[in-house]
PDB file of N, CA and C in Angstrom:
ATOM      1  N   UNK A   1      26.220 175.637 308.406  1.00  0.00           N
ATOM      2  CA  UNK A   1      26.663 175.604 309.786  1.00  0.00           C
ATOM      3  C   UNK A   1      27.777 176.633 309.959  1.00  0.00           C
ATOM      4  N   UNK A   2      27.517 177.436 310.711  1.00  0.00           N
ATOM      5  CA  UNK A   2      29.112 178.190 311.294  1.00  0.00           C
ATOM      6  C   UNK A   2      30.249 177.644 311.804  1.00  0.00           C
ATOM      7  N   UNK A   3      30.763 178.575 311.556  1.00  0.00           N
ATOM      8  CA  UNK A   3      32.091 177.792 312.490  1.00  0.00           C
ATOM      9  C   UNK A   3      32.349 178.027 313.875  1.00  0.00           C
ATOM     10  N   UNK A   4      33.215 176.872 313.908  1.00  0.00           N
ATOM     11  CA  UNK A   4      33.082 176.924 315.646  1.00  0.00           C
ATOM     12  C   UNK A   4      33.955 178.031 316.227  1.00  0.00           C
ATOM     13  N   UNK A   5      33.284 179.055 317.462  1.00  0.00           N
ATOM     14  CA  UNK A   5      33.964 179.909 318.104  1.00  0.00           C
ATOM     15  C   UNK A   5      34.401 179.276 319.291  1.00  0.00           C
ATOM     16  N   UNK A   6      35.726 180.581 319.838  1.00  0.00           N
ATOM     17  CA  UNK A   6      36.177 179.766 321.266  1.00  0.00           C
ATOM     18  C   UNK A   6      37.459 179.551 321.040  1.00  0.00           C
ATOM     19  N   UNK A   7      38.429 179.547 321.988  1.00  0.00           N
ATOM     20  CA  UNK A   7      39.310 178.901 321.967  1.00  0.00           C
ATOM     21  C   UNK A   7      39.732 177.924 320.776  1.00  0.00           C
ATOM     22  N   UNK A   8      41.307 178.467 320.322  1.00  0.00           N
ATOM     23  CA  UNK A   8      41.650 177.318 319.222  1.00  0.00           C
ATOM     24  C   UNK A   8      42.420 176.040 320.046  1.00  0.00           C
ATOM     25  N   UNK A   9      41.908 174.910 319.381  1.00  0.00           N
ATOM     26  CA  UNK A   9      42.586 173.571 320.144  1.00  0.00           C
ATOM     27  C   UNK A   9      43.918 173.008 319.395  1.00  0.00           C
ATOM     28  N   UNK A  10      44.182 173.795 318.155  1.00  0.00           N
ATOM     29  CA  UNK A  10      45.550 172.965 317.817  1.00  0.00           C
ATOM     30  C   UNK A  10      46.333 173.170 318.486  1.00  0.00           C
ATOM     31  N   UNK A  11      46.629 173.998 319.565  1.00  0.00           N
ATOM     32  CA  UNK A  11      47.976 173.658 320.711  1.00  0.00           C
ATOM     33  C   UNK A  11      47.620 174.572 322.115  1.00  0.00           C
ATOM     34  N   UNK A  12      46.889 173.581 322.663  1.00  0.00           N
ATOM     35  CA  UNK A  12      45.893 173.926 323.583  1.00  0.00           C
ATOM     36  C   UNK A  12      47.233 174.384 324.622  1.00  0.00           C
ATOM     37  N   UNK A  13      46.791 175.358 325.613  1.00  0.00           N
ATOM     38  CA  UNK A  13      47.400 175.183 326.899  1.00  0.00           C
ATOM     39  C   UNK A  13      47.230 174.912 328.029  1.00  0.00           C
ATOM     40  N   UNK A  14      47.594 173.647 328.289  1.00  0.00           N
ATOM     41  CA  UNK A  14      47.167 172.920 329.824  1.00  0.00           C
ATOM     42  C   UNK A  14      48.028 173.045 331.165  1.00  0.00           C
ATOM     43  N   UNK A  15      49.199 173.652 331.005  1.00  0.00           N
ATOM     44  CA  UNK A  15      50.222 174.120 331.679  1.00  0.00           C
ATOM     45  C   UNK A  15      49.770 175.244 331.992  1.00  0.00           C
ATOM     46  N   UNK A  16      50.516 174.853 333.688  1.00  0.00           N
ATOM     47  CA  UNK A  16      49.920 176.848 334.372  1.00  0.00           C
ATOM     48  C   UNK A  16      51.053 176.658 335.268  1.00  0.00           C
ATOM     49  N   UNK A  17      51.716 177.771 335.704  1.00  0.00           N
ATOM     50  CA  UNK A  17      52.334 177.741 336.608  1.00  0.00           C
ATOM     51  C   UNK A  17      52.394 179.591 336.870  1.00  0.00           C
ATOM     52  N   UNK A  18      52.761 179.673 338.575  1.00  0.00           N
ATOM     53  CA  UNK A  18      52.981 180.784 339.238  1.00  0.00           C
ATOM     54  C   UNK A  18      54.365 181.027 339.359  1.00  0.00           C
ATOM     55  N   UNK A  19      55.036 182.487 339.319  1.00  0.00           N
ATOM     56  CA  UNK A  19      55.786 183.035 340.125  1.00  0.00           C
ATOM     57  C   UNK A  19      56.015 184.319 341.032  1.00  0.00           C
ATOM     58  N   UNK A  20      56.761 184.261 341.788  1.00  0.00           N
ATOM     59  CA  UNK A  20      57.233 185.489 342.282  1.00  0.00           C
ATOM     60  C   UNK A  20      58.732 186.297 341.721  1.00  0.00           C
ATOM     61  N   UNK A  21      57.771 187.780 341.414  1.00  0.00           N
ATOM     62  CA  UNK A  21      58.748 188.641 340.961  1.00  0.00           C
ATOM     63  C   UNK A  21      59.392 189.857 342.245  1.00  0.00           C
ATOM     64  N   UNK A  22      60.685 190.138 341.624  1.00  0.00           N
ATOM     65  CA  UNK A  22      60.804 191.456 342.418  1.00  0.00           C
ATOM     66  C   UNK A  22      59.898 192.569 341.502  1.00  0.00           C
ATOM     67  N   UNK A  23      60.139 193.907 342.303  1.00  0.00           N
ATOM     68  CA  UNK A  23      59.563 194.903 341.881  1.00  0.00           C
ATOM     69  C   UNK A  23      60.254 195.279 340.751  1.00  0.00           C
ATOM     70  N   UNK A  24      61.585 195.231 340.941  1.00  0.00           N
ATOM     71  CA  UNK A  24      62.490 195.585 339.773  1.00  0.00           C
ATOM     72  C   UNK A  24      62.031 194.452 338.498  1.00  0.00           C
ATOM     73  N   UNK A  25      61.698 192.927 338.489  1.00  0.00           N
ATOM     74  CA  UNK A  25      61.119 192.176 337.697  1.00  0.00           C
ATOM     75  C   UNK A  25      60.138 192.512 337.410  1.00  0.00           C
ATOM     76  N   UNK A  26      58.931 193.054 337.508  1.00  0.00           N
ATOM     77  CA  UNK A  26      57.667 193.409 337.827  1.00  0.00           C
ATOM     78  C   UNK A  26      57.891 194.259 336.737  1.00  0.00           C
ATOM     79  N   UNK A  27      59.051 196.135 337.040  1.00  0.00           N
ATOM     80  CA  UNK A  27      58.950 196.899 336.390  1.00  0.00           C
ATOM     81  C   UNK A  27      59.418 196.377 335.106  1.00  0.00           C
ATOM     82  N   UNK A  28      60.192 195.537 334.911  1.00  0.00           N
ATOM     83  CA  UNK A  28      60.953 195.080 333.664  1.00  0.00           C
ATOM     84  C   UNK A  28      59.874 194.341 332.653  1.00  0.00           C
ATOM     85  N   UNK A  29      59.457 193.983 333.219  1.00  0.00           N
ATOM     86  CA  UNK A  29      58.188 193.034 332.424  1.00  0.00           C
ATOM     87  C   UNK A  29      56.804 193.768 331.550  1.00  0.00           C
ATOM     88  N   UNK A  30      56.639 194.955 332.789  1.00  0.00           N
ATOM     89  CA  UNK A  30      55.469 196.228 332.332  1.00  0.00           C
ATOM     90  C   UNK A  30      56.527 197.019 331.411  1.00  0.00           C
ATOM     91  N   UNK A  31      57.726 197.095 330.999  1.00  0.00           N
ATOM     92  CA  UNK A  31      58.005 197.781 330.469  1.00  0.00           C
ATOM     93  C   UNK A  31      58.367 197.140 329.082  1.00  0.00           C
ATOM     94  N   UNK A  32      58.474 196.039 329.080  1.00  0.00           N
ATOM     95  CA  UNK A  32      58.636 195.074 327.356  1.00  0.00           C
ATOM     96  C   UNK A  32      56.939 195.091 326.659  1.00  0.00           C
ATOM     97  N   UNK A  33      56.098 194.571 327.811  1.00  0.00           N
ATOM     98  CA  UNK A  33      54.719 195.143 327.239  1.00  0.00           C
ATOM     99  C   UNK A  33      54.325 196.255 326.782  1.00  0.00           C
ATOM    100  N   UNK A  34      54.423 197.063 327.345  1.00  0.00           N
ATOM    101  CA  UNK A  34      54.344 198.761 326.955  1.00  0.00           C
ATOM    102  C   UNK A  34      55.397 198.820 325.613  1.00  0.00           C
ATOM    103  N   UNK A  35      56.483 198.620 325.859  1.00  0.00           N
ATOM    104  CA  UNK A  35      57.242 198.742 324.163  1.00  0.00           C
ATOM    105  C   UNK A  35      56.539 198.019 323.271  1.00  0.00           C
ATOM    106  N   UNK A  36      56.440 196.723 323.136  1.00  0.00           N
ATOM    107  CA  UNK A  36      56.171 196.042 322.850  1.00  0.00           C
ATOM    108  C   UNK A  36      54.391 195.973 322.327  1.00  0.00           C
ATOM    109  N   UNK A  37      53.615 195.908 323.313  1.00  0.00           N
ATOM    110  CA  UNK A  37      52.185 196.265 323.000  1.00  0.00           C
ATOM    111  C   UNK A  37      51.610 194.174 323.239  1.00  0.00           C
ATOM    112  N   UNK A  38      52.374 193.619 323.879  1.00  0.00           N
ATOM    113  CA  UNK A  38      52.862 192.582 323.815  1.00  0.00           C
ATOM    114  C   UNK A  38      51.749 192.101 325.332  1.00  0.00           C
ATOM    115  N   UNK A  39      51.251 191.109 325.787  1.00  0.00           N
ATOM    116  CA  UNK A  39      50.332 190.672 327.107  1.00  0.00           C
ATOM    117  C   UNK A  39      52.028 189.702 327.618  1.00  0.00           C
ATOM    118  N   UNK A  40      51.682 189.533 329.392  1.00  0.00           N
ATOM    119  CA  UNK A  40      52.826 189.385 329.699  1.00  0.00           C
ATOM    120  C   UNK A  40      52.981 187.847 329.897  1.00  0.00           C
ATOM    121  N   UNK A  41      51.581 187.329 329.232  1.00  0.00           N
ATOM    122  CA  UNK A  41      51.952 186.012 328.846  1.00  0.00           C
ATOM    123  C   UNK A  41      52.824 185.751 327.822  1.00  0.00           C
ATOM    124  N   UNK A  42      52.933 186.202 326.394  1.00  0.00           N
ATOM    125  CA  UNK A  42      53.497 186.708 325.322  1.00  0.00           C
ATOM    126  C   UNK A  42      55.126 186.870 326.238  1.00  0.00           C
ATOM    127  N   UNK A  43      55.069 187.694 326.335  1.00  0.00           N
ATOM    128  CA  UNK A  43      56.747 187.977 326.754  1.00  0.00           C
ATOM    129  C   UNK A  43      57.548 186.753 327.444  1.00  0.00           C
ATOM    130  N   UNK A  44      56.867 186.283 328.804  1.00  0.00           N
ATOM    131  CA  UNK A  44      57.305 185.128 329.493  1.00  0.00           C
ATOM    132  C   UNK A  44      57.411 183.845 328.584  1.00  0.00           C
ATOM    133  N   UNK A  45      56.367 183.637 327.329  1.00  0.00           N
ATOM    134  CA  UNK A  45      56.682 182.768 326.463  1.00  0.00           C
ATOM    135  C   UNK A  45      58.150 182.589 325.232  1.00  0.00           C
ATOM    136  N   UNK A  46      57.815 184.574 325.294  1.00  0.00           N
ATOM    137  CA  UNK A  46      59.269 184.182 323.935  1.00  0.00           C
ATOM    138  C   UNK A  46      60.134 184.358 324.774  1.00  0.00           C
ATOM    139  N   UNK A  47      60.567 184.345 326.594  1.00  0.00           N
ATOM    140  CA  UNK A  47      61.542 184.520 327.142  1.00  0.00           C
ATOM    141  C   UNK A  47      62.179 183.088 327.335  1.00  0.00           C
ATOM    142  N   UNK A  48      61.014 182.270 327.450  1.00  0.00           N
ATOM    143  CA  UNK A  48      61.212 180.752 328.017  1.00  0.00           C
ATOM    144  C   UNK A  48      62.087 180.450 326.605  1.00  0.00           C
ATOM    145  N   UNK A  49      61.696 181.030 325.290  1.00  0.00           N
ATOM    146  CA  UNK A  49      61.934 180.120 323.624  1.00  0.00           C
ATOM    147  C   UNK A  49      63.192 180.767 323.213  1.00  0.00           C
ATOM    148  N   UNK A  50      63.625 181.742 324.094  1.00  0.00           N
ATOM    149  CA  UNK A  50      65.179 182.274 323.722  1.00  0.00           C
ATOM    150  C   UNK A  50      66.261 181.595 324.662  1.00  0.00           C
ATOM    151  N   UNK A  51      65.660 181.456 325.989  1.00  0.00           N
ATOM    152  CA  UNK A  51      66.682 180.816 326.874  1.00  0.00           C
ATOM    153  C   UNK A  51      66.885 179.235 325.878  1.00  0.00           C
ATOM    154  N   UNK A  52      66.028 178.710 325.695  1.00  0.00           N
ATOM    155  CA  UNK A  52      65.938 177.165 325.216  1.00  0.00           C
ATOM    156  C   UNK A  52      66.792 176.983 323.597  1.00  0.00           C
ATOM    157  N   UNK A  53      66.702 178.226 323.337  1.00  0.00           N
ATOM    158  CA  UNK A  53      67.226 178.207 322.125  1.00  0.00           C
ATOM    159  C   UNK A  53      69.043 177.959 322.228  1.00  0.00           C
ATOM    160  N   UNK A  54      69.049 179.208 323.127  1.00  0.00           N
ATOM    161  CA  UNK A  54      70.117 178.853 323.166  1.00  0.00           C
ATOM    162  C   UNK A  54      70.843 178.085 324.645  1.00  0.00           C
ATOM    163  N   UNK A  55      70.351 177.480 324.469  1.00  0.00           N
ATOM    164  CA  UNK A  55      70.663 176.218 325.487  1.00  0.00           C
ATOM    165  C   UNK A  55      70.909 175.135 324.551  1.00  0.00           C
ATOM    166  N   UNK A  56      69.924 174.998 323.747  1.00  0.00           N
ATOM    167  CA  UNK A  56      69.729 173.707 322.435  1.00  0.00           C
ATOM    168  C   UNK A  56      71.133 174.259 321.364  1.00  0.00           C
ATOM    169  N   UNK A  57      71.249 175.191 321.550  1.00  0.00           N
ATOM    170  CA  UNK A  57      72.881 175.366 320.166  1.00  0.00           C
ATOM    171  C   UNK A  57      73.551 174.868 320.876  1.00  0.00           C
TER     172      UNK A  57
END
């Protein structure tokens, strides 16, 4: 039997949410991707895990 393709389920994501950026946010964001090589889901995630970090020290 193969293995199963698709989406991995050990830490599924069921959370969605929208925002609004400025343009100046917009450019800031295309520009950590482009350094980076990074999707701007990726970025908004390790942005959320640095604020929290240091919130939690």
């Amino acid at each position: 039997m193969s293995p199963q393709k698709g989406r991995p389920t050990n830490n599924p994501k069921t959370g969605r949410f929208e925002i609004r950026t400025s343009e100046d946010e917009q450019k800031m964001l295309e520009y950590c991707c482009k350094v980076t090589g990074k999707k701007r889901t990726d970025i908004v995630r390790e942005g959320i895990k640095m604020v929290y970090e240091t919130l939690k020290n």
